[in-house]
PDB file of N, CA and C in Angstrom:
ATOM      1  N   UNK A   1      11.438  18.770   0.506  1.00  0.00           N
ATOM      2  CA  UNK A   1      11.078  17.746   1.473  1.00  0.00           C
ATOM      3  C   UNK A   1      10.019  16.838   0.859  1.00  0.00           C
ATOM      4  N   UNK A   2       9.831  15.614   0.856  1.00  0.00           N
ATOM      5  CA  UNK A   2       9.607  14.751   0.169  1.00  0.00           C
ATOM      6  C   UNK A   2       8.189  13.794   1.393  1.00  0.00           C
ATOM      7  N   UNK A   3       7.133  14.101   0.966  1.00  0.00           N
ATOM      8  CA  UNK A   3       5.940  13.537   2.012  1.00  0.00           C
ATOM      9  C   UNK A   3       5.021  12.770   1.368  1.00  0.00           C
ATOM     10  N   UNK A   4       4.665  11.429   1.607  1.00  0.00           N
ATOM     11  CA  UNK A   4       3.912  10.542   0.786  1.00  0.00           C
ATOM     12  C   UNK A   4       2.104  10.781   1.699  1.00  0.00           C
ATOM     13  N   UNK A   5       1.458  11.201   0.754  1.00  0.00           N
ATOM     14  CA  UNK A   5      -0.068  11.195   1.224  1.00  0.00           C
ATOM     15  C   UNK A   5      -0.856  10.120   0.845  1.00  0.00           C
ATOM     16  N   UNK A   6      -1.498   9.344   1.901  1.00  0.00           N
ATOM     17  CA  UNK A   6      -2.576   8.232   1.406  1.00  0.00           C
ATOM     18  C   UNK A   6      -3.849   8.917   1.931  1.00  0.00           C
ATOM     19  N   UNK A   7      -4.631   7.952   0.794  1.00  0.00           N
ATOM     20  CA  UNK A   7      -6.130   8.235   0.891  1.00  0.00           C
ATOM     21  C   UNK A   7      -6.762   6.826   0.363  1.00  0.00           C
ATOM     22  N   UNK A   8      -7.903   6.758   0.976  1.00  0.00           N
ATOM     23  CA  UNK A   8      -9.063   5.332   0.410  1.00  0.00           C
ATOM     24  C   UNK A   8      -9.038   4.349   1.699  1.00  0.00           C
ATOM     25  N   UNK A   9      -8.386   4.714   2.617  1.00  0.00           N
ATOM     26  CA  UNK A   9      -9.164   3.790   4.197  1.00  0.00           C
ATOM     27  C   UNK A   9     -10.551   3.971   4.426  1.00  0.00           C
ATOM     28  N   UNK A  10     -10.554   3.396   5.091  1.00  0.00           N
ATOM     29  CA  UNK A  10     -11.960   3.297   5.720  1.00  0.00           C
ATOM     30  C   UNK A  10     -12.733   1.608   6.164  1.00  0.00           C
ATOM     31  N   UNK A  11     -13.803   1.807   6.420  1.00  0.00           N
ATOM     32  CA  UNK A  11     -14.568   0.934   7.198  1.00  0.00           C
ATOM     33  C   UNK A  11     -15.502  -0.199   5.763  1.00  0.00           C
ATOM     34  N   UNK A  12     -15.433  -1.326   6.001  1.00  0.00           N
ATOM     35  CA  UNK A  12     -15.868  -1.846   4.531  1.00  0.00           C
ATOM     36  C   UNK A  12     -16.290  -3.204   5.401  1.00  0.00           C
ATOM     37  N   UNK A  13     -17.375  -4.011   4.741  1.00  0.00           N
ATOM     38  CA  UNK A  13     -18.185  -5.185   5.014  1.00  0.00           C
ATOM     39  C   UNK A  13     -16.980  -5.944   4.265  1.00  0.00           C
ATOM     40  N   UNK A  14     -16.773  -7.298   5.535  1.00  0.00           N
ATOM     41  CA  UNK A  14     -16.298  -8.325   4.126  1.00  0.00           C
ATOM     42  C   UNK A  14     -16.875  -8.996   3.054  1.00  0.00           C
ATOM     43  N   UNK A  15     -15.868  -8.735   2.314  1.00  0.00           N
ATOM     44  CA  UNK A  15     -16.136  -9.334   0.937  1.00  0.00           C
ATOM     45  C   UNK A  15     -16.547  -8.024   0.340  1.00  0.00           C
ATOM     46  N   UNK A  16     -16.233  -6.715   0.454  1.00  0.00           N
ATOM     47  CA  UNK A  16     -16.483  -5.816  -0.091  1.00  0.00           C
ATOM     48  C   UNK A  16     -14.826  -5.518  -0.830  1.00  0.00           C
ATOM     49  N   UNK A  17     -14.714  -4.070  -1.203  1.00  0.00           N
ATOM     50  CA  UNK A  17     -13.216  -4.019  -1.793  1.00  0.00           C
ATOM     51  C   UNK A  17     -13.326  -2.569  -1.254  1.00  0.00           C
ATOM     52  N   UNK A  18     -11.876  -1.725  -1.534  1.00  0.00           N
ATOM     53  CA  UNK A  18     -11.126  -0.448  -1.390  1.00  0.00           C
ATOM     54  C   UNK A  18     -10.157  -0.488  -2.044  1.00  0.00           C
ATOM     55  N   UNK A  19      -9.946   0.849  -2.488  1.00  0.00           N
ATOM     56  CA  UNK A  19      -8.517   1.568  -3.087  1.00  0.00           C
ATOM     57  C   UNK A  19      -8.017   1.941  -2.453  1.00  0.00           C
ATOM     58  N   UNK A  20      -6.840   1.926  -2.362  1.00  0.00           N
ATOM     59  CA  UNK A  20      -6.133   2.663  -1.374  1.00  0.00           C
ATOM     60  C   UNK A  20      -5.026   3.577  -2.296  1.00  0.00           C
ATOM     61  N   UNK A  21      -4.304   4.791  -2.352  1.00  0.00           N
ATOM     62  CA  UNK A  21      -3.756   5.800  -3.198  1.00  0.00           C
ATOM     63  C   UNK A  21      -2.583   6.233  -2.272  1.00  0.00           C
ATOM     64  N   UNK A  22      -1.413   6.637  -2.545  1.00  0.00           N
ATOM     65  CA  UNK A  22      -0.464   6.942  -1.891  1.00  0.00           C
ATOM     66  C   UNK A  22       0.525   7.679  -3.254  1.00  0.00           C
ATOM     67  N   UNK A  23       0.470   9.363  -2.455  1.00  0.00           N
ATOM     68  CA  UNK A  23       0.947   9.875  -3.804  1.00  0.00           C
ATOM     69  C   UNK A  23       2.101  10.980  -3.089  1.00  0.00           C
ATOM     70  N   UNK A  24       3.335  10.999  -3.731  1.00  0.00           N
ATOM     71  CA  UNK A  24       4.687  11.374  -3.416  1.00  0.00           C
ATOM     72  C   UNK A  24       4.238  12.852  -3.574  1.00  0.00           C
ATOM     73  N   UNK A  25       4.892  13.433  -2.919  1.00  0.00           N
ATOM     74  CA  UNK A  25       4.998  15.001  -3.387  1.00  0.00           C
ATOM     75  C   UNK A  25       6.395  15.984  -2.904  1.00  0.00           C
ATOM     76  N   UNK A  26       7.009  16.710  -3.507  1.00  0.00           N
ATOM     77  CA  UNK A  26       8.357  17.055  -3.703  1.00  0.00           C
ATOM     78  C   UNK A  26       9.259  16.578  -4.213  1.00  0.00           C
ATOM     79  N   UNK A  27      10.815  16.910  -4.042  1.00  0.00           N
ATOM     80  CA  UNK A  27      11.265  16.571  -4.871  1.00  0.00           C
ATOM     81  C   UNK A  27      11.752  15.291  -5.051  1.00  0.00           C
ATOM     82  N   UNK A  28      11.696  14.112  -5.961  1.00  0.00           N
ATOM     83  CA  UNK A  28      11.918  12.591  -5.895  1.00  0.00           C
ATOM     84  C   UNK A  28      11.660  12.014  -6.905  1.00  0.00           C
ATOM     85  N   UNK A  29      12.543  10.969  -7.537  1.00  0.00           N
ATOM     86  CA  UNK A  29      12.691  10.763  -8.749  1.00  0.00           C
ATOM     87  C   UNK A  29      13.165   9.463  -8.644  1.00  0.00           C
ATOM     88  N   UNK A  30      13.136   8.575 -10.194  1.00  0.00           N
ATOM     89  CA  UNK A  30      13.482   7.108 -10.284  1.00  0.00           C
ATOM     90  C   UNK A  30      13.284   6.618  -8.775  1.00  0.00           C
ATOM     91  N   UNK A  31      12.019   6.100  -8.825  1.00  0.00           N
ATOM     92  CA  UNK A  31      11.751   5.369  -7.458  1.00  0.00           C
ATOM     93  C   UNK A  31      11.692   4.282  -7.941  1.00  0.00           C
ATOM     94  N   UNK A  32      12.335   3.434  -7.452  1.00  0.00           N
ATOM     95  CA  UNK A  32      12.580   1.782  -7.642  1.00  0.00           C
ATOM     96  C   UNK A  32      11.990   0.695  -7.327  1.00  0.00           C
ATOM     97  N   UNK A  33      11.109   1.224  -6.226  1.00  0.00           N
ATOM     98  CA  UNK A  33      10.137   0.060  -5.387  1.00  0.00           C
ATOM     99  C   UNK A  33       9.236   0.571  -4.798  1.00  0.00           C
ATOM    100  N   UNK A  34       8.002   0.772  -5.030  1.00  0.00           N
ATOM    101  CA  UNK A  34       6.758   1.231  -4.569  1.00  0.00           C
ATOM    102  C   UNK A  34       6.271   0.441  -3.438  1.00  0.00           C
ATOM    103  N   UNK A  35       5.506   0.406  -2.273  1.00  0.00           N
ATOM    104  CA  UNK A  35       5.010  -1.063  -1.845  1.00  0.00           C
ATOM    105  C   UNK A  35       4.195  -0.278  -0.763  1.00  0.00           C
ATOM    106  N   UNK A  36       2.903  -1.551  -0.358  1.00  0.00           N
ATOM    107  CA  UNK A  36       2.410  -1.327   0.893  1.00  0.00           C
ATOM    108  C   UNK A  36       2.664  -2.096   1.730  1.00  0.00           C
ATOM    109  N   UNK A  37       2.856  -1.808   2.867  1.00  0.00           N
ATOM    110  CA  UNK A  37       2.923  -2.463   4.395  1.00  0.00           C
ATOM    111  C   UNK A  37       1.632  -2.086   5.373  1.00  0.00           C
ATOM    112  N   UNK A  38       1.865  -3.480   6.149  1.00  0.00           N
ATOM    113  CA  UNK A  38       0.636  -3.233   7.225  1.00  0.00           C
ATOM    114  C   UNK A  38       0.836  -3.618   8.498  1.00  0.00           C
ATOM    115  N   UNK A  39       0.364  -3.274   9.416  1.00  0.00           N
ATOM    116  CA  UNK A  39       0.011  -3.816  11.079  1.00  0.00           C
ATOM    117  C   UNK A  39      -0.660  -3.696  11.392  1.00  0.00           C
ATOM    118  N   UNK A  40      -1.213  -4.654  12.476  1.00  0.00           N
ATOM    119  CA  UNK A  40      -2.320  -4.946  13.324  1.00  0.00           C
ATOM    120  C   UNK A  40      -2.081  -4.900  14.283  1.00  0.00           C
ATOM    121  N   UNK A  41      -2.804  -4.416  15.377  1.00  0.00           N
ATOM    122  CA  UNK A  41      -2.609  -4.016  16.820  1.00  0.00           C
ATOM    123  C   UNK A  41      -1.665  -5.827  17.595  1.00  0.00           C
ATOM    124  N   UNK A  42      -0.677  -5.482  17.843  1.00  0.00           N
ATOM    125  CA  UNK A  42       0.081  -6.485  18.553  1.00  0.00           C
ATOM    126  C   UNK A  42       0.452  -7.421  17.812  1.00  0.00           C
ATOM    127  N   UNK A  43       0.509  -7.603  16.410  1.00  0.00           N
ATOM    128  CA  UNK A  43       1.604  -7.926  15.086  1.00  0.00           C
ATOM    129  C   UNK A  43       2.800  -7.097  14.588  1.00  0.00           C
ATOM    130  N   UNK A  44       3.745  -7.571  14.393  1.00  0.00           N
ATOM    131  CA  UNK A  44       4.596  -6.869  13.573  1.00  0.00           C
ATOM    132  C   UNK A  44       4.214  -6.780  12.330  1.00  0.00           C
ATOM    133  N   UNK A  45       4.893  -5.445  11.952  1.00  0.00           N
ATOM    134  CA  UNK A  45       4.641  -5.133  10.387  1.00  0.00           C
ATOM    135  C   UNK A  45       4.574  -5.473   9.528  1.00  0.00           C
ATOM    136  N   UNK A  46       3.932  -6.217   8.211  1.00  0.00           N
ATOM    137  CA  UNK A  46       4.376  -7.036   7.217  1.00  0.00           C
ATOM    138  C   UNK A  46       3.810  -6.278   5.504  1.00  0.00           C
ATOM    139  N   UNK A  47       5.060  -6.868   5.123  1.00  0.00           N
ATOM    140  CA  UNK A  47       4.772  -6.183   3.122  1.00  0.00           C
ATOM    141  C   UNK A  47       3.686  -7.287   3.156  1.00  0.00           C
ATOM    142  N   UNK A  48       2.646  -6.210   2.222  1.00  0.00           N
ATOM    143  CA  UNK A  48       1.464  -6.514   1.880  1.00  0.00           C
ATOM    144  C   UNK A  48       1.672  -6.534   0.333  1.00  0.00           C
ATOM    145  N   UNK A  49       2.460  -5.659  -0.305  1.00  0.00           N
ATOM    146  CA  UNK A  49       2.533  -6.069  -1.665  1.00  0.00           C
ATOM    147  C   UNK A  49       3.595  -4.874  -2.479  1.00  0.00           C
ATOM    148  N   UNK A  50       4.197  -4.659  -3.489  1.00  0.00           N
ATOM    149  CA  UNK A  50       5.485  -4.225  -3.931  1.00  0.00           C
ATOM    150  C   UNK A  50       5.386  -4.293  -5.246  1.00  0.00           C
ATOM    151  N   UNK A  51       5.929  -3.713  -5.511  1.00  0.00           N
ATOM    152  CA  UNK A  51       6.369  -2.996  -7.518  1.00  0.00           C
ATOM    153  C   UNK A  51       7.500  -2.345  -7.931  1.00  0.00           C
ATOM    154  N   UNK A  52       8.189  -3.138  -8.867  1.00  0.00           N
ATOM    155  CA  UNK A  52       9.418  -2.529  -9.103  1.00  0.00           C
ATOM    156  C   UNK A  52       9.392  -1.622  -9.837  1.00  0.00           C
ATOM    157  N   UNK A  53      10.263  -0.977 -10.329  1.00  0.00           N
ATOM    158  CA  UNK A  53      10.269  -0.002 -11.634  1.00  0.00           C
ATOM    159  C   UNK A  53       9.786  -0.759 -13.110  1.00  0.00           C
ATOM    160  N   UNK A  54      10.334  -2.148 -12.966  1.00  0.00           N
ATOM    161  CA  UNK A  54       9.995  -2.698 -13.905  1.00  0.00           C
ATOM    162  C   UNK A  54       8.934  -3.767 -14.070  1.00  0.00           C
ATOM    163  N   UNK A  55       8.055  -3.130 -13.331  1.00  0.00           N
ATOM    164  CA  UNK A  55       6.738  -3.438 -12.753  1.00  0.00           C
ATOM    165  C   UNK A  55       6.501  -5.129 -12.356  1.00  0.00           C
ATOM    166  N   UNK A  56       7.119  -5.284 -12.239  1.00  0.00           N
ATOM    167  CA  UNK A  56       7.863  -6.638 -11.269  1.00  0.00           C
ATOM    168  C   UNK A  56       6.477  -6.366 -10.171  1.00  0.00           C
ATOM    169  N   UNK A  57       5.770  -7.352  -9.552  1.00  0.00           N
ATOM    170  CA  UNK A  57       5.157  -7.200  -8.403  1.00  0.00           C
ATOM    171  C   UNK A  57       5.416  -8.699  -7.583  1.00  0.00           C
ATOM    172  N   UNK A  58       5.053  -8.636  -6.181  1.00  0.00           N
ATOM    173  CA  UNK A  58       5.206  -9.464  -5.187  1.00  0.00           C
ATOM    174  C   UNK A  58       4.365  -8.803  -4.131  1.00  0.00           C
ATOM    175  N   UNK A  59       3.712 -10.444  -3.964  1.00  0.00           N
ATOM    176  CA  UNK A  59       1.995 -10.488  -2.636  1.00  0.00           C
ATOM    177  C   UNK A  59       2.844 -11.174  -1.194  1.00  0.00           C
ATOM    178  N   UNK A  60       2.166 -10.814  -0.423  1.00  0.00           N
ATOM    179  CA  UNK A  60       1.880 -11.644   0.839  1.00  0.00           C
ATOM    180  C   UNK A  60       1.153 -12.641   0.576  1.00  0.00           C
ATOM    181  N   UNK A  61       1.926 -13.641   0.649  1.00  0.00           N
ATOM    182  CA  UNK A  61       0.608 -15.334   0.401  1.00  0.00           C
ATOM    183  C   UNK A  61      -0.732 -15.031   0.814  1.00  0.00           C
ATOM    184  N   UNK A  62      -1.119 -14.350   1.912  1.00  0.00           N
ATOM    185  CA  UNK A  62      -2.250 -14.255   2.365  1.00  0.00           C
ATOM    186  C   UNK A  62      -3.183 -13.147   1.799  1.00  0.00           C
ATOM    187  N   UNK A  63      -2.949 -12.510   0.877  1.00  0.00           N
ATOM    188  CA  UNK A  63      -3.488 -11.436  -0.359  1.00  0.00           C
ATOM    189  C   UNK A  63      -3.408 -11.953  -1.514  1.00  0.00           C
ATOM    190  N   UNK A  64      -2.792 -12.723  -1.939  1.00  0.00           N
ATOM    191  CA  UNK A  64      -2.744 -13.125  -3.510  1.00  0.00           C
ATOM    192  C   UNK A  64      -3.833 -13.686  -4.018  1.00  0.00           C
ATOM    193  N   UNK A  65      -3.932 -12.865  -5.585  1.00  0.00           N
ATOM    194  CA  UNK A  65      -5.461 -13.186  -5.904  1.00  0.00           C
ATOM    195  C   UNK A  65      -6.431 -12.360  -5.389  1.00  0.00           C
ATOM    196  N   UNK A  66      -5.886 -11.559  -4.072  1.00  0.00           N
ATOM    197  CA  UNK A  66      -7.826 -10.554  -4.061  1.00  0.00           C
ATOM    198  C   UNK A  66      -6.941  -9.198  -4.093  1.00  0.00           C
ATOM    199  N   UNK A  67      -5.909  -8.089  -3.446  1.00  0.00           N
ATOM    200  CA  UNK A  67      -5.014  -7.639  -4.010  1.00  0.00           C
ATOM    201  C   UNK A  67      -4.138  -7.550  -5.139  1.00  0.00           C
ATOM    202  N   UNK A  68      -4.401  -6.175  -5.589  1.00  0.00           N
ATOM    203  CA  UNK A  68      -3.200  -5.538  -6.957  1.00  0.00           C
ATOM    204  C   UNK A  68      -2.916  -4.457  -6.783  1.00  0.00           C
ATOM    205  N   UNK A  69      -1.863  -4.709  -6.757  1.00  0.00           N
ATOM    206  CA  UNK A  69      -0.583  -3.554  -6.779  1.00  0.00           C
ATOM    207  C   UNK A  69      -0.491  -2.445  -8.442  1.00  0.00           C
ATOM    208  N   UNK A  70      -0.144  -1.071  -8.287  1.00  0.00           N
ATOM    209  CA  UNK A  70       0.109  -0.919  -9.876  1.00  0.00           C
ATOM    210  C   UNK A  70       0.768   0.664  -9.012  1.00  0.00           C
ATOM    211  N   UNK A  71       1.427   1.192  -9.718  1.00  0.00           N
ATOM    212  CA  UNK A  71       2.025   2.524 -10.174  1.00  0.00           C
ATOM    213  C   UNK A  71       1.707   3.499 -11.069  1.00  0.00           C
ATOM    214  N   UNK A  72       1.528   4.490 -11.316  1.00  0.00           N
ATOM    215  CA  UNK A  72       1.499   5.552 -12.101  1.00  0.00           C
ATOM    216  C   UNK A  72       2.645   6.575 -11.912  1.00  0.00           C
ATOM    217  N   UNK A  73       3.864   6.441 -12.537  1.00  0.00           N
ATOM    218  CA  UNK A  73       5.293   6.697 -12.411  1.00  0.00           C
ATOM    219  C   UNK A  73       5.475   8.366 -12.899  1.00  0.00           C
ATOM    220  N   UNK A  74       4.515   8.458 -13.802  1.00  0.00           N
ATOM    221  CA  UNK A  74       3.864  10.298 -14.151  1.00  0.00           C
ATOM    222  C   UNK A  74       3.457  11.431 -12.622  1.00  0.00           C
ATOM    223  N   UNK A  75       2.742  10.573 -12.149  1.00  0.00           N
ATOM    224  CA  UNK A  75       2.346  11.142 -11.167  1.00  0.00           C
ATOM    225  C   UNK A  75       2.760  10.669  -9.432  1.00  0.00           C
ATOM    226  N   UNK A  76       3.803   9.820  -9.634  1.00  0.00           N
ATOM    227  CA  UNK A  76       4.756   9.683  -8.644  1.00  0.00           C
ATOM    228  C   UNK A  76       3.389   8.921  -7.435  1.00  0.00           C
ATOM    229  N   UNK A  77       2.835   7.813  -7.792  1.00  0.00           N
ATOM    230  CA  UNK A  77       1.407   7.346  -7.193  1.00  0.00           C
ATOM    231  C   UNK A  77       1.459   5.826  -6.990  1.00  0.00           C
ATOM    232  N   UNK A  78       1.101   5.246  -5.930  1.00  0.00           N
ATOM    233  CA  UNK A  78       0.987   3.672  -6.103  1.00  0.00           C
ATOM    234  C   UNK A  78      -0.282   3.139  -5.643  1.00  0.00           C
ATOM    235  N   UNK A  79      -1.124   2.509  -6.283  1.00  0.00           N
ATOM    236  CA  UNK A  79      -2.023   2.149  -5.739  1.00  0.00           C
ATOM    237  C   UNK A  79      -2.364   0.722  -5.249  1.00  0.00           C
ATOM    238  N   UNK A  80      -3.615   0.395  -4.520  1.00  0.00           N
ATOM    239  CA  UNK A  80      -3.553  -1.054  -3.774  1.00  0.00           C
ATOM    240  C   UNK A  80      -5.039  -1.280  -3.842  1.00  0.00           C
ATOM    241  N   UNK A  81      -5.292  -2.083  -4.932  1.00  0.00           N
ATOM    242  CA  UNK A  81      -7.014  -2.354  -5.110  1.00  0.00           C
ATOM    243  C   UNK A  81      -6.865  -3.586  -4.066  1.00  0.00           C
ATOM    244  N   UNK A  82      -7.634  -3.441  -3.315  1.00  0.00           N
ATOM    245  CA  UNK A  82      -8.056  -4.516  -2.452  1.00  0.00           C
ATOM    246  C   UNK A  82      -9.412  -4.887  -2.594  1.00  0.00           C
ATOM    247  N   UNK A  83      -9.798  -6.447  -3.165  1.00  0.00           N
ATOM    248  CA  UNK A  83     -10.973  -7.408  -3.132  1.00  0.00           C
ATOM    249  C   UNK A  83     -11.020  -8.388  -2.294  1.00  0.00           C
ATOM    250  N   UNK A  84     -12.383  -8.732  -2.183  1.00  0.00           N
ATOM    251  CA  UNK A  84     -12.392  -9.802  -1.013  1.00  0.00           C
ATOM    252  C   UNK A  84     -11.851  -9.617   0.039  1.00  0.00           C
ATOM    253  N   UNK A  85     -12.478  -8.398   0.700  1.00  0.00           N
ATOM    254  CA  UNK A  85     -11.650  -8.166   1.828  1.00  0.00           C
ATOM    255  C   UNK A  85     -12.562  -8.774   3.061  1.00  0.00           C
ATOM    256  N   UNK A  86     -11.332  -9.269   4.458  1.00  0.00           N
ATOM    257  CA  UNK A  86     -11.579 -10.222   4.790  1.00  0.00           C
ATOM    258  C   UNK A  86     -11.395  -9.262   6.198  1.00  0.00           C
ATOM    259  N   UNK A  87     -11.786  -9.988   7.199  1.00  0.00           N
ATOM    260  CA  UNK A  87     -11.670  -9.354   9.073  1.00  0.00           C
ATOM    261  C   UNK A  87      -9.933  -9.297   8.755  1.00  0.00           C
ATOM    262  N   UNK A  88      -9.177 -10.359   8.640  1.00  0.00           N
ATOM    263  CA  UNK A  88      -8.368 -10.405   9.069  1.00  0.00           C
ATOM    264  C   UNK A  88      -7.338  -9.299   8.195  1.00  0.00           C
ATOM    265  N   UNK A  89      -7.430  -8.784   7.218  1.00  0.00           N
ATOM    266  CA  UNK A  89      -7.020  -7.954   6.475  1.00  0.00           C
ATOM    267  C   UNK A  89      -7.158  -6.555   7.517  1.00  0.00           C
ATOM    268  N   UNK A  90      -7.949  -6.112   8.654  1.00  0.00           N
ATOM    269  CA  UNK A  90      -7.570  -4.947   9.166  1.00  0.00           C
ATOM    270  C   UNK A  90      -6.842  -4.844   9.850  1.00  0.00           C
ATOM    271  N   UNK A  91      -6.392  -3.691   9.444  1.00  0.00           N
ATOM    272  CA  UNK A  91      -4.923  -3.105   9.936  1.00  0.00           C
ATOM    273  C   UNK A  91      -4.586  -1.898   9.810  1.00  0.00           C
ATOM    274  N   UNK A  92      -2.958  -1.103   9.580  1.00  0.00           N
ATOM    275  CA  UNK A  92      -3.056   0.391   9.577  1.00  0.00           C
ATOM    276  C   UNK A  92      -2.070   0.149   8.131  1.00  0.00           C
ATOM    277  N   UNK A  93      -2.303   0.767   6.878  1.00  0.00           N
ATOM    278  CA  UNK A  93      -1.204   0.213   5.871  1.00  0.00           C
ATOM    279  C   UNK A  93      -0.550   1.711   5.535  1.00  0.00           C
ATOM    280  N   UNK A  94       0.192   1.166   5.597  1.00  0.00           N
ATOM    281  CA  UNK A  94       1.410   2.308   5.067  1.00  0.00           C
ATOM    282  C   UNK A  94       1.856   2.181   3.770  1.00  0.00           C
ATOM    283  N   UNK A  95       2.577   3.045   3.225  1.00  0.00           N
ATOM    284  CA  UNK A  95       3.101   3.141   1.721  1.00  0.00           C
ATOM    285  C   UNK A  95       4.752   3.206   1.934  1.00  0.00           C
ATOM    286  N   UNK A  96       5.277   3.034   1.234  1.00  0.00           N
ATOM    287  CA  UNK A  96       6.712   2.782   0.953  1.00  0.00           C
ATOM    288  C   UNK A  96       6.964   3.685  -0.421  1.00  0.00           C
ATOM    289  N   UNK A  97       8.237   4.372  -0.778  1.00  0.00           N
ATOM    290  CA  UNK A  97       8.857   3.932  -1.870  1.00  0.00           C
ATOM    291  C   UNK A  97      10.736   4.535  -1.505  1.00  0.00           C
ATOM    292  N   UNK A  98      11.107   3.564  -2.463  1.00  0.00           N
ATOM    293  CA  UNK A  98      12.500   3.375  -2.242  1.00  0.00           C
ATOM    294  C   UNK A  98      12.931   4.184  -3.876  1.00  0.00           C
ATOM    295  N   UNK A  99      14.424   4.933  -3.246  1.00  0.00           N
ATOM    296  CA  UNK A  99      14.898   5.612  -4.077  1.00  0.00           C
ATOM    297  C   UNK A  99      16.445   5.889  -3.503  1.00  0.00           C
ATOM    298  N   UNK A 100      16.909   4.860  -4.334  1.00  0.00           N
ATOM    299  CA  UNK A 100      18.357   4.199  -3.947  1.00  0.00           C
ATOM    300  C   UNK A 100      18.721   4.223  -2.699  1.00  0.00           C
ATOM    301  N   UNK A 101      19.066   4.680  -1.500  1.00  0.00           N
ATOM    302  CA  UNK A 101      19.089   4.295  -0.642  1.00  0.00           C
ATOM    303  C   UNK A 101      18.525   4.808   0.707  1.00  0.00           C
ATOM    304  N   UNK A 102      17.243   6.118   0.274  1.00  0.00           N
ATOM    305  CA  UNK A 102      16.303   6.574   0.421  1.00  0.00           C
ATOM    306  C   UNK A 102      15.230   5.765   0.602  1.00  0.00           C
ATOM    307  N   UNK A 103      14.726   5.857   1.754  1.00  0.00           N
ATOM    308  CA  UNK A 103      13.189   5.055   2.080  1.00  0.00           C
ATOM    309  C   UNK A 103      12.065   6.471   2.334  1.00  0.00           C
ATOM    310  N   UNK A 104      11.379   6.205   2.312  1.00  0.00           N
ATOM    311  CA  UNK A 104       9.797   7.190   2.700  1.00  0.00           C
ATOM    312  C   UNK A 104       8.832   6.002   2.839  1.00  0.00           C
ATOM    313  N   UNK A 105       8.038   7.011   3.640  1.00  0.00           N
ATOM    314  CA  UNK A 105       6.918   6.267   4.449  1.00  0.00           C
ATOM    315  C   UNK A 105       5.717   7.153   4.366  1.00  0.00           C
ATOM    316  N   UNK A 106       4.485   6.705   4.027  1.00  0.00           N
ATOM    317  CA  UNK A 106       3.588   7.385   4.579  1.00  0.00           C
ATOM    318  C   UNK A 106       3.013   7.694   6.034  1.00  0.00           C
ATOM    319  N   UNK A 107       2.113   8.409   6.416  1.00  0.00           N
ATOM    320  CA  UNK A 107       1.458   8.454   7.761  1.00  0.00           C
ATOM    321  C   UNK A 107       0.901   7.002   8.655  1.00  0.00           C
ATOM    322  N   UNK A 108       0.568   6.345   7.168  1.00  0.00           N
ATOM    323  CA  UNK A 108      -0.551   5.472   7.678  1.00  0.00           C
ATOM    324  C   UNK A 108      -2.400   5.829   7.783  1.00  0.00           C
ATOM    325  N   UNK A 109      -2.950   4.489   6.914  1.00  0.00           N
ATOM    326  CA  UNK A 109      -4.381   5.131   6.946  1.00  0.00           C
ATOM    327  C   UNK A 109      -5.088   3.469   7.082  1.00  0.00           C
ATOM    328  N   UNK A 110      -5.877   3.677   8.441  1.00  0.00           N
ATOM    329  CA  UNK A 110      -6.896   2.716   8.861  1.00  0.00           C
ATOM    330  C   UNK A 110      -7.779   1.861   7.812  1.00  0.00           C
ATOM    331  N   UNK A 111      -7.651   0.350   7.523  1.00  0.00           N
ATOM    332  CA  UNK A 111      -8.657  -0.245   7.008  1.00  0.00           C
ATOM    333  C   UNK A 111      -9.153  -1.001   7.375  1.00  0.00           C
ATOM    334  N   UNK A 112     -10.552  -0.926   8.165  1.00  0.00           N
ATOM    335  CA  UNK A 112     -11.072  -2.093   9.389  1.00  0.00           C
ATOM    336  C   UNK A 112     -11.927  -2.661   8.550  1.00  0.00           C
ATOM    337  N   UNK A 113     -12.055  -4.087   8.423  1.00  0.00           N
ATOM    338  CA  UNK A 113     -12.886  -4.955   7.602  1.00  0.00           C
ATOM    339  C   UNK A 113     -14.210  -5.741   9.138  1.00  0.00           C
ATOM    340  N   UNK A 114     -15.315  -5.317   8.590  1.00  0.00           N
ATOM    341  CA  UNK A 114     -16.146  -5.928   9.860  1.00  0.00           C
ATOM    342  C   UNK A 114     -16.883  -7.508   9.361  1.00  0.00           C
ATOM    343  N   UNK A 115     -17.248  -8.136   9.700  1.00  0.00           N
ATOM    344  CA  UNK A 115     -17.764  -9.479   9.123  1.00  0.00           C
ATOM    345  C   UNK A 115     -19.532  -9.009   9.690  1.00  0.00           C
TER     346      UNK A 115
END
């Protein structure tokens, strides 16, 4: 059974930064698309940012430039450095990864940005 764990939410001043970590565990292999997603209380969900196998990445216009995306494909891991983080950046972000026609999801882990 195949369960994605995040860690690195939390509570941060803007204009501060966070990591955020999301790491696969069981059995799962050639994952094709890593990514985080997010929501905000009474928004729909939106990709926050994505990585291919061939480390291909893609932002949300509204992250580009203070967000980076990267993988560690050894340890089945995606991470999400977030800078310049802003009020409007809080939300609940989830992890993704795709494995052919296999999706997983993480739990979800809180990142409230206060001004």
């Amino acid at each position: 059974q195949v369960q994605l764990v995040e860690s690195g939410g939390g509570l941060v001043q803007a204009g501060g930064s966070l990591r955020l970590s999301c790491a696969a565990s069981g059995s799962i292999f050639n994952i094709n698309v890593m990514g985080w997603h997010r929501q905000a209380p009474g928004k729909q969900r939106e990709l926050v940012a994505g990585i291919t196998s061939g480390e291909r990445t893609n932002y949300a216009d509204s992250v580009k430039g203070r967000f980076t995306i990267s993988r560690d494909n050894a340890k089945n891991t995606v991470y999400l450095q977030m800078n310049s983080l802003k009020p409007e950046d809080t939300a609940v972000y989830y992890c993704n990864m795709k494995v052919g026609y296999m999706n997983y999801w993480g739990q979800g882990t809180q990142v409230t940005v206060s001004s």
